[in-house]
Protein backbone atom coordinates (compact mmCIF):
# COMPACT_ATOMS: atom_id res chain seq x y z
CA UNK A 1 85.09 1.14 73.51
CA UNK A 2 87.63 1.25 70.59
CA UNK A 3 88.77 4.24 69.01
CA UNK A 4 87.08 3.68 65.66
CA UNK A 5 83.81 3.40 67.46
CA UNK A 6 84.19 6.70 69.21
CA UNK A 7 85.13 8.13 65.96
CA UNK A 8 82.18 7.03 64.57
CA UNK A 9 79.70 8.47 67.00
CA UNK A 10 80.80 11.85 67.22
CA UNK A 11 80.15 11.99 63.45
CA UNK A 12 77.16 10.83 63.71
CA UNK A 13 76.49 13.10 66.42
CA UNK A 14 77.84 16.10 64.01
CA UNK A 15 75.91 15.21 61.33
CA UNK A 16 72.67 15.42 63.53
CA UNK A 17 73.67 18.59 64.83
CA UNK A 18 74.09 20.06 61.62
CA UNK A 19 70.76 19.06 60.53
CA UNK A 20 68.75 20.68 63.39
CA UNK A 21 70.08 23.76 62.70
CA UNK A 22 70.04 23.93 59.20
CA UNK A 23 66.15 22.80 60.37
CA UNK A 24 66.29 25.44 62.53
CA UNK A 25 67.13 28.31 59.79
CA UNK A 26 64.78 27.10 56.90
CA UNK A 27 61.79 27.92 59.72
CA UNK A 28 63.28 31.36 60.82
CA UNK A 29 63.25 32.42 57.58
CA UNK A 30 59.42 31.48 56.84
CA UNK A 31 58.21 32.99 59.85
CA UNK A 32 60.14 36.24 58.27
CA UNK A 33 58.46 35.91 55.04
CA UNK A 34 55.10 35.32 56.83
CA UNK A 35 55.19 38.35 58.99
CA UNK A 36 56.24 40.27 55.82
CA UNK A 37 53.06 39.20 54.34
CA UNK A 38 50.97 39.81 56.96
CA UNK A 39 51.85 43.86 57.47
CA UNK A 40 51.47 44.15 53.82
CA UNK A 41 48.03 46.12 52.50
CA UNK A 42 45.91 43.38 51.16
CA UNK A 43 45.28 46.06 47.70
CA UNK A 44 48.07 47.38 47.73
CA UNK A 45 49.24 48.50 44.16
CA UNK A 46 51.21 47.08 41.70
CA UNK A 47 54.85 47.55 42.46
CA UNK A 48 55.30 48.20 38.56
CA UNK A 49 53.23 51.09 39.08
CA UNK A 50 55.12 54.51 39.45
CA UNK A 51 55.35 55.83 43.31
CA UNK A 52 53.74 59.46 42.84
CA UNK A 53 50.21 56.92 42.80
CA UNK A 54 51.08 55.10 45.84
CA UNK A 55 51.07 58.72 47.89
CA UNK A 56 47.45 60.26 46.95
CA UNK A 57 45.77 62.11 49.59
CA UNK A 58 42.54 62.37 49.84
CA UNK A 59 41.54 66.71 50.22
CA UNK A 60 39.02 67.25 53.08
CA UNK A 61 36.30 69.34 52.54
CA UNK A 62 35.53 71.55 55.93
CA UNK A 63 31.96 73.11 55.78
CA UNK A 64 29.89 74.66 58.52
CA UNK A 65 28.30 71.01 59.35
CA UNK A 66 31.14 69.51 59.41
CA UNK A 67 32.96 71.98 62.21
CA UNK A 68 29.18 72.09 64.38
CA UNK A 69 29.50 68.02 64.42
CA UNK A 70 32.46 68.97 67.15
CA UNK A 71 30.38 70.69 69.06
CA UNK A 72 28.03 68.70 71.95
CA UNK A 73 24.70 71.35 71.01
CA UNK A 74 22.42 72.25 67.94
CA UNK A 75 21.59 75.39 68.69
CA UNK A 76 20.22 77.99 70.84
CA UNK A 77 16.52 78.82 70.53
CA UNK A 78 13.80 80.24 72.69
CA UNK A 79 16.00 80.66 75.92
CA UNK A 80 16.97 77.04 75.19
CA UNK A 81 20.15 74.53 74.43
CA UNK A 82 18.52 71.77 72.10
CA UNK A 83 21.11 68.95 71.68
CA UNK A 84 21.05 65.54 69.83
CA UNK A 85 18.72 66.35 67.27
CA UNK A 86 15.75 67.56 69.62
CA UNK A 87 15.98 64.84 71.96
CA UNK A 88 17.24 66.90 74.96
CA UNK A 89 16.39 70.66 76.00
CA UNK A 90 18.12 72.49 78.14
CA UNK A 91 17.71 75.86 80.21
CA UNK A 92 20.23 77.70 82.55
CA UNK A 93 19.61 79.46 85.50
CA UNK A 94 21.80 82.05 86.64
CA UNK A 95 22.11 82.77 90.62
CA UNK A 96 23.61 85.50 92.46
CA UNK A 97 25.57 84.61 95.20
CA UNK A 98 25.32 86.05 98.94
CA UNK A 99 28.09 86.47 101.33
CA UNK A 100 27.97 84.19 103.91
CA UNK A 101 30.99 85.02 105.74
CA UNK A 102 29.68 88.24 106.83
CA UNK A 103 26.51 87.19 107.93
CA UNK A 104 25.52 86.54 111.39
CA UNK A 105 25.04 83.32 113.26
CA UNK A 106 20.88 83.22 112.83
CA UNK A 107 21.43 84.81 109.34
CA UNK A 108 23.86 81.50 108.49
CA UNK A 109 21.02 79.48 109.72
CA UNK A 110 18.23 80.80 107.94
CA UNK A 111 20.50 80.28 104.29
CA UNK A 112 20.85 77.20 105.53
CA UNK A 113 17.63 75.67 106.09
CA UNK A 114 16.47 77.47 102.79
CA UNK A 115 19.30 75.48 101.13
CA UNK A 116 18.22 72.60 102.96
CA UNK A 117 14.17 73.18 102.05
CA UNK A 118 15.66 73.69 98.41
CA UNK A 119 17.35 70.62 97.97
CA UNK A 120 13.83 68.79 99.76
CA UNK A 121 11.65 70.04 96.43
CA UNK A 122 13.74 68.80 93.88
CA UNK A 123 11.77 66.58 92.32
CA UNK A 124 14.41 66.31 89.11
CA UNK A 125 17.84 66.26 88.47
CA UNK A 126 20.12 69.33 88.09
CA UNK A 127 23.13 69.92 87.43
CA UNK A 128 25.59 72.92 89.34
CA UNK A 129 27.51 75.03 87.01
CA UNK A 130 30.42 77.45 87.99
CA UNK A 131 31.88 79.67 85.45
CA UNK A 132 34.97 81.51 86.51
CA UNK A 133 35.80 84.74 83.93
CA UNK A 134 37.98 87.41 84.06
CA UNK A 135 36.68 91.00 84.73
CA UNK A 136 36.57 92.77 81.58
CA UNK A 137 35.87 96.21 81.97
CA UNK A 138 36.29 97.59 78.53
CA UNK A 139 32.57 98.26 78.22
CA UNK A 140 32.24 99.71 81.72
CA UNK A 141 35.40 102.33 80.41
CA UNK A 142 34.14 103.10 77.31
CA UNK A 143 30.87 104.46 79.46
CA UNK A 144 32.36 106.23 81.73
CA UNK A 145 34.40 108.14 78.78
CA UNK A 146 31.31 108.68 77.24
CA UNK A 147 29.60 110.58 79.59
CA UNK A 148 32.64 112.00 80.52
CA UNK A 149 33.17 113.94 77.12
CA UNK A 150 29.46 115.24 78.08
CA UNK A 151 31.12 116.85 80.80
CA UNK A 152 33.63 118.10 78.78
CA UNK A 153 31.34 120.01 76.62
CA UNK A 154 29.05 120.93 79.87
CA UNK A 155 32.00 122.35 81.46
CA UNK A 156 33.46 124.44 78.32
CA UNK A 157 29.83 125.69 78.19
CA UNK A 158 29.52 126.97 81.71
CA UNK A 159 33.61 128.34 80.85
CA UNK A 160 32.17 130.27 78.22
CA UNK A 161 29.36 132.08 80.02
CA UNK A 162 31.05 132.53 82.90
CA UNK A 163 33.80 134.64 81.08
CA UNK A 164 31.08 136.20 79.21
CA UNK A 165 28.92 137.58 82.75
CA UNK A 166 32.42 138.54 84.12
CA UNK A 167 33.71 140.96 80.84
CA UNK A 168 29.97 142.51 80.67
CA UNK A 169 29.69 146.03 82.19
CA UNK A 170 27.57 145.82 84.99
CA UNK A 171 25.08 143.91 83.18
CA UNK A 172 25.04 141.11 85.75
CA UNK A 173 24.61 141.57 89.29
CA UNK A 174 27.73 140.21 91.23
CA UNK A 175 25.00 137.38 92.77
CA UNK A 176 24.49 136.11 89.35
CA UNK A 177 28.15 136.11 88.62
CA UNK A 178 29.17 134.46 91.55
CA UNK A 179 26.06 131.76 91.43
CA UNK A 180 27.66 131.22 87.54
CA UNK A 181 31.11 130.76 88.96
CA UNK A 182 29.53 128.29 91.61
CA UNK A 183 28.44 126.22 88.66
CA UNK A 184 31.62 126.30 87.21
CA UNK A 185 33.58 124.92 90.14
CA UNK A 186 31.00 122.42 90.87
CA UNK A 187 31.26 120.89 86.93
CA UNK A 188 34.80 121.39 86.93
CA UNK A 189 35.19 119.36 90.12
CA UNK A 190 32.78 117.11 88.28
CA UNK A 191 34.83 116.63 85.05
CA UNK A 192 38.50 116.30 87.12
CA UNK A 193 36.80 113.22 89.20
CA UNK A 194 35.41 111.68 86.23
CA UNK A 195 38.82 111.97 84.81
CA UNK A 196 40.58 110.31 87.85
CA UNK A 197 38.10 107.66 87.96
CA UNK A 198 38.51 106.80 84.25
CA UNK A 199 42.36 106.91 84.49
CA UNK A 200 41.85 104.46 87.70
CA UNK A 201 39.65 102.07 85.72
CA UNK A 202 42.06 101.67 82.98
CA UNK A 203 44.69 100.69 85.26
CA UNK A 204 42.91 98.03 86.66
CA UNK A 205 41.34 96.44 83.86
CA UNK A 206 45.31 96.17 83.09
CA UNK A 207 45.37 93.52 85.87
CA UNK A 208 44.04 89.93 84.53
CA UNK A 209 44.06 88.42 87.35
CA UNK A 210 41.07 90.01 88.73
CA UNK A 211 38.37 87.32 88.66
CA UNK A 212 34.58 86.71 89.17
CA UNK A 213 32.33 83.51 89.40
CA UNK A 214 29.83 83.14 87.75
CA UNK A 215 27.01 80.35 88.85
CA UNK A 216 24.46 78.11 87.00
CA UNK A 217 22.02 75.83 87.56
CA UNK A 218 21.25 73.37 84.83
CA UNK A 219 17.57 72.01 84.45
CA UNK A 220 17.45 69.12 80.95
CA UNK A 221 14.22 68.06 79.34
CA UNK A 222 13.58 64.62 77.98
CA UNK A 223 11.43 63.86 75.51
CA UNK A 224 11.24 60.35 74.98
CA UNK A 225 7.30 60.03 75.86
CA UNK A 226 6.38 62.83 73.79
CA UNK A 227 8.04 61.27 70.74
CA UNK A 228 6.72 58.48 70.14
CA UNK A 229 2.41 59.90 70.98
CA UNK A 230 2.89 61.52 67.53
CA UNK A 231 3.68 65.06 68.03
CA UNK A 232 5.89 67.04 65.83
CA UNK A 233 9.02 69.05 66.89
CA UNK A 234 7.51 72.22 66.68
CA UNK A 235 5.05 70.53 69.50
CA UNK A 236 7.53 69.16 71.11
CA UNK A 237 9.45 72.31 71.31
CA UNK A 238 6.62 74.02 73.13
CA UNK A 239 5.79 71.25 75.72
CA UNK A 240 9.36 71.49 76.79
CA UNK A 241 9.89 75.12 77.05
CA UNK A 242 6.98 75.11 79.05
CA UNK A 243 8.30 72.01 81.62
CA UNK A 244 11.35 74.20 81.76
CA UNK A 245 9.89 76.85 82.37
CA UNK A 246 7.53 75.71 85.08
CA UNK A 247 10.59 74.29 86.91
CA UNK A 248 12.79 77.54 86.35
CA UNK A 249 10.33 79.14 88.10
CA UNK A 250 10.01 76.31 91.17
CA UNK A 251 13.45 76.48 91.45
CA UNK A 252 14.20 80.34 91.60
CA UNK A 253 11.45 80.23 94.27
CA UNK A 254 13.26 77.79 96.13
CA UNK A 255 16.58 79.88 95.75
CA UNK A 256 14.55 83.16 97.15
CA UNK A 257 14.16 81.53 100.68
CA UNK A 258 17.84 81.42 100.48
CA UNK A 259 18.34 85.32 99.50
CA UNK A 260 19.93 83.61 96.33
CA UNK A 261 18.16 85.49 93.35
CA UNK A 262 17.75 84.21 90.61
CA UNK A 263 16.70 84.47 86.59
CA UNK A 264 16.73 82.22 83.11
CA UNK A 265 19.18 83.25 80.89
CA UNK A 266 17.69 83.99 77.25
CA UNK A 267 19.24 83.32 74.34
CA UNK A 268 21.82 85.28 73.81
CA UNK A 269 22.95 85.13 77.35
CA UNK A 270 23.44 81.50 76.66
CA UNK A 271 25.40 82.21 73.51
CA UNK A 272 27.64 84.21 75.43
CA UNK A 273 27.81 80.87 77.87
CA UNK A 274 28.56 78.55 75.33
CA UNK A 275 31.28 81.17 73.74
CA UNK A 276 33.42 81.25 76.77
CA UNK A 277 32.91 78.11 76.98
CA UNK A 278 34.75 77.07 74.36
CA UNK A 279 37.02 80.05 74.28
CA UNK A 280 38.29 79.82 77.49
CA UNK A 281 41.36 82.35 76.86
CA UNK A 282 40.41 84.16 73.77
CA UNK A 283 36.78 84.95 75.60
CA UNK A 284 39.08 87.16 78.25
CA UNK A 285 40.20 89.96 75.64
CA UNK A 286 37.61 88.99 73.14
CA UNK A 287 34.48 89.48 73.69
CA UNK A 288 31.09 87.90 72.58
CA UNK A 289 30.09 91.00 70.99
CA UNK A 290 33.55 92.01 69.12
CA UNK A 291 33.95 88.58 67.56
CA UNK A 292 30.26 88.98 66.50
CA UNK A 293 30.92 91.71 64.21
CA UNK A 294 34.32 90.49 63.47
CA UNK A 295 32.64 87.29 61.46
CA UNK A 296 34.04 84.46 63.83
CA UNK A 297 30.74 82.89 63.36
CA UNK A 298 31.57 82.49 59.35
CA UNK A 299 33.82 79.53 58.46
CA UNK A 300 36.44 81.54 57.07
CA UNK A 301 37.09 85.57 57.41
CA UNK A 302 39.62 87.92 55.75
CA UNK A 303 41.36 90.92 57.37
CA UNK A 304 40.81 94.11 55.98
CA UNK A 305 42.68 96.01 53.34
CA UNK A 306 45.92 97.43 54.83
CA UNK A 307 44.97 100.78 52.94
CA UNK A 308 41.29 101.07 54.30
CA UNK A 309 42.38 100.13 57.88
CA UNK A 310 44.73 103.18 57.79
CA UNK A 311 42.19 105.18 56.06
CA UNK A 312 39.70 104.48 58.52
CA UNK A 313 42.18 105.66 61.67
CA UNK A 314 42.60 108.50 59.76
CA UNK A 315 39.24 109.82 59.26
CA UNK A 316 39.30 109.18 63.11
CA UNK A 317 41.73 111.15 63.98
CA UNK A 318 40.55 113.91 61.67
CA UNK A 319 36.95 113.81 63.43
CA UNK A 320 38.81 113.84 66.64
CA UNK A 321 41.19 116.88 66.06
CA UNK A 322 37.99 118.51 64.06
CA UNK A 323 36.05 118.24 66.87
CA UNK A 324 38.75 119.84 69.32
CA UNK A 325 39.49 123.01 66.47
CA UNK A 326 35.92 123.47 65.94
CA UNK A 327 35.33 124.24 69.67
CA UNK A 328 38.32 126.07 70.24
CA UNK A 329 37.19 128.27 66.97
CA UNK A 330 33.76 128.39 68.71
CA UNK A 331 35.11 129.53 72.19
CA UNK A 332 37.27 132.40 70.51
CA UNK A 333 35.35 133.77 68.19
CA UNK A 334 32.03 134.29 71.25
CA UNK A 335 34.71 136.14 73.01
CA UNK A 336 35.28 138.56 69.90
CA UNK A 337 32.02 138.54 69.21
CA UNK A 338 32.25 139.46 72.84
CA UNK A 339 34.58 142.01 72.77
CA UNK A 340 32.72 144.01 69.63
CA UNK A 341 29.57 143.57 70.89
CA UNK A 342 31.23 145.54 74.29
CA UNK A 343 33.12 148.10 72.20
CA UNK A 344 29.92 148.98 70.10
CA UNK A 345 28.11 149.07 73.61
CA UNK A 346 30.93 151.42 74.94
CA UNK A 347 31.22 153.85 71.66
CA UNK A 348 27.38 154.16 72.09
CA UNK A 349 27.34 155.10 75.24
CA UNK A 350 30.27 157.29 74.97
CA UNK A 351 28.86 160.69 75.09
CA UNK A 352 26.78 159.31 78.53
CA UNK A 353 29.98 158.20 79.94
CA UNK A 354 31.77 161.65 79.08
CA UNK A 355 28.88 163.36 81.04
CA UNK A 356 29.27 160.77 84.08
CA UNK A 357 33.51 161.30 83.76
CA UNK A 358 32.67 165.28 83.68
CA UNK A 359 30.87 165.11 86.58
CA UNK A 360 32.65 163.01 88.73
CA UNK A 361 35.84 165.88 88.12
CA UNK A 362 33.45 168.28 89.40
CA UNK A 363 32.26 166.50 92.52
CA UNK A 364 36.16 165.85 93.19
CA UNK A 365 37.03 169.27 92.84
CA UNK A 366 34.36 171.02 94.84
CA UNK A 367 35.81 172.39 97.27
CA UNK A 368 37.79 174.09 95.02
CA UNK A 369 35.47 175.41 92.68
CA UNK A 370 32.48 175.85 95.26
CA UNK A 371 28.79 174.40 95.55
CA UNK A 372 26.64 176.64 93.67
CA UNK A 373 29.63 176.28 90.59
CA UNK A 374 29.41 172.57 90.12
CA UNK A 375 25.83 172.43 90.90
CA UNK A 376 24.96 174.74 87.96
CA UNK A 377 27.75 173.47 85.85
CA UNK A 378 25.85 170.34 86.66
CA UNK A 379 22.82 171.54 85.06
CA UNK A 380 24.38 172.21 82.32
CA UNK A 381 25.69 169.21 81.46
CA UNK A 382 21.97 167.67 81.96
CA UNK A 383 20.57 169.83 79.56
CA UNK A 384 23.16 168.84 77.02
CA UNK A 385 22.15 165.47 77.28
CA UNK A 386 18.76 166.31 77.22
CA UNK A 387 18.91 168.00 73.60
């Protein structure tokens, strides 16, 4: 092969190279132009069109409806959960569990052939349901701190009439004044170990990690037959309380054999289900009750004025320190009343208690003055106080 016909086929073979991949980038760039295309809205807006358009937001509008469409129930009536619009009912049963650790061998075998005769008569599903909460024991405090204040006033009572029998003279035999100061050692011993208790309470309910199970059993109603043999829901409302019912009781029965008792949770004991439910943390400081009157159960709730909340603990605090000056004012002025009432006593009898004094000096001094002297000077003195 010459040299011109080399030459001639590597231009050739240039020139087809240059082709395919000028080939090459007229397709990469309509592929780019195609994918552009295809991530683009299909309305979008006219580019023309200023940009504050192209970013409206639609506002949501949150209403009670819309935040119970997040929740999987309808509501609580007649010792019920109704869910999906009526087509399923549902009632809780709450057991109380036994220790079986402690229990002998034959005891271990009788729960067990109960459990075993239980499972044999269900005749339906069910469903097992363990709740674990934390011990709250605000309520159980606020009790105790209750009846301790009763105390309180029971022992500055008993204070108060003890200290009154003690000052009187010789009104009270010393058997009545020492059964009075029994009474006041026994409430005072009273009052200090309903103080230690409370003060022992309130340390513990400190500790959160103090825990108790609580557990369920879970018995649904169906009504799918019932629907469609034209009854209405008020009907079919009644028909299924009674089915659950009738098989809360079966099953509570069953649970008896077991020395498991148990009882149907009304309706707001299932309230107070669902709430910590749903509020797994908040439920342990918060209670059912206290969010209650708080107005959780509105869709929105504002705080108090910063002025009335301080008025209010105010007003407390008077009531409280009211309280404590009013019975301190009460406990001093029985004791003046007290002490007047003995002085008048005294300055009444004062001319008696001269007489007594005046003869006491002459039984002392008989000896020296002689027998027949102080017995007529005796005399004397009772005729005085006879006139």
């Amino acid at each position: 092969m010459s040299n011109n016909q080399i030459g001639n086929f590597l231009t050739i073979s240039l020139v087809i190279l240059v082709s395919i991949f000028f080939v090459l980038l007229v397709t990469l760039v309509i592929l780019i132009l195609k994918d552009k295309n295809k991530n683009k809205p299909k309305n979008a807006p006219n580019s023309n069109l200023p940009n504050d358009n192209m970013n409206v937001k639609k506002e949501l509008d949150y209403t009670k409806n819309s935040i119970f469409s997040f929740m999987e129930f309808d509501k609580i009536e007649d010792n019920m959960i109704i869910r999906k619009n009526g087509k399923q009912y549902i009632m809780v049963i709450e057991c109380q569990g036994v220790n079986y650790d402690l229990m002998s061998g034959l005891e271990k075998n009788s729960v067990e052939q109960g459990f075993l005769q239980f499972l044999n008569t269900l005749r339906y599903p069910i469903q097992l349901y363990i709740q674990t909460r934390t011990v709250n024991l605000g309520s159980s405090i606020n009790k105790y701190k209750t009846r301790l204040n009763n105390i309180r006033n029971e022992y500055m009572r008993k204070q108060m009439e003890y200290n009154s029998m003690n000052n009187s003279d010789g009104e009270y035999t010393t058997q009545e004044i020492n059964s009075a100061r029994f009474e006041l050692i026994k409430v005072q011993n009273l009052y200090e170990y309903g103080l230690d208790i409370v003060n022992n309470t309130e340390k513990m309910n400190l500790n959160k990690n103090i825990l108790k199970k609580h557990y369920y059993v879970v018995i649904s109603h169906i009504p799918e037959e019932n629907t469609n043999a034209g009854y209405d829901a008020e009907e079919i409302k009644n028909m299924a309380f009674s089915d659950l019912y009738t098989r809360a009781q079966a099953l509570i029965n069953s649970l008896g054999v077991c020395d498991v008792a148990g009882k149907i949770l009304d309706s707001d004991e299932l309230a107070e289900l669902l709430y910590i439910a749903y509020n797994r943390d908040e439920s342990e400081t918060y209670q059912l009750d206290s969010a209650l009157k708080a107005g959780v159960d509105e869709l929105y709730s504002t705080a108090k004025n910063v002025l009335d909340k301080r008025m209010e603990e105010i007003d407390a605090e008077i009531k409280v320190k009211a309280n404590i000056e009013a019975n301190d004012a009460a406990v001093e002025a029985m004791m003046n009343q007290d002490k007047v009432r003995r002085a008048k006593q005294k300055e009444e009898r004062m001319n008696q208690l001269i007489d007594n004094m005046a003869k006491s000096l002459l039984d002392e001094n008989e000896q020296l003055l002689g027998e027949d002297v102080v017995k007529e000077a005796k005399e004397i003195i009772n005729q005085k106080q006879d006139k």
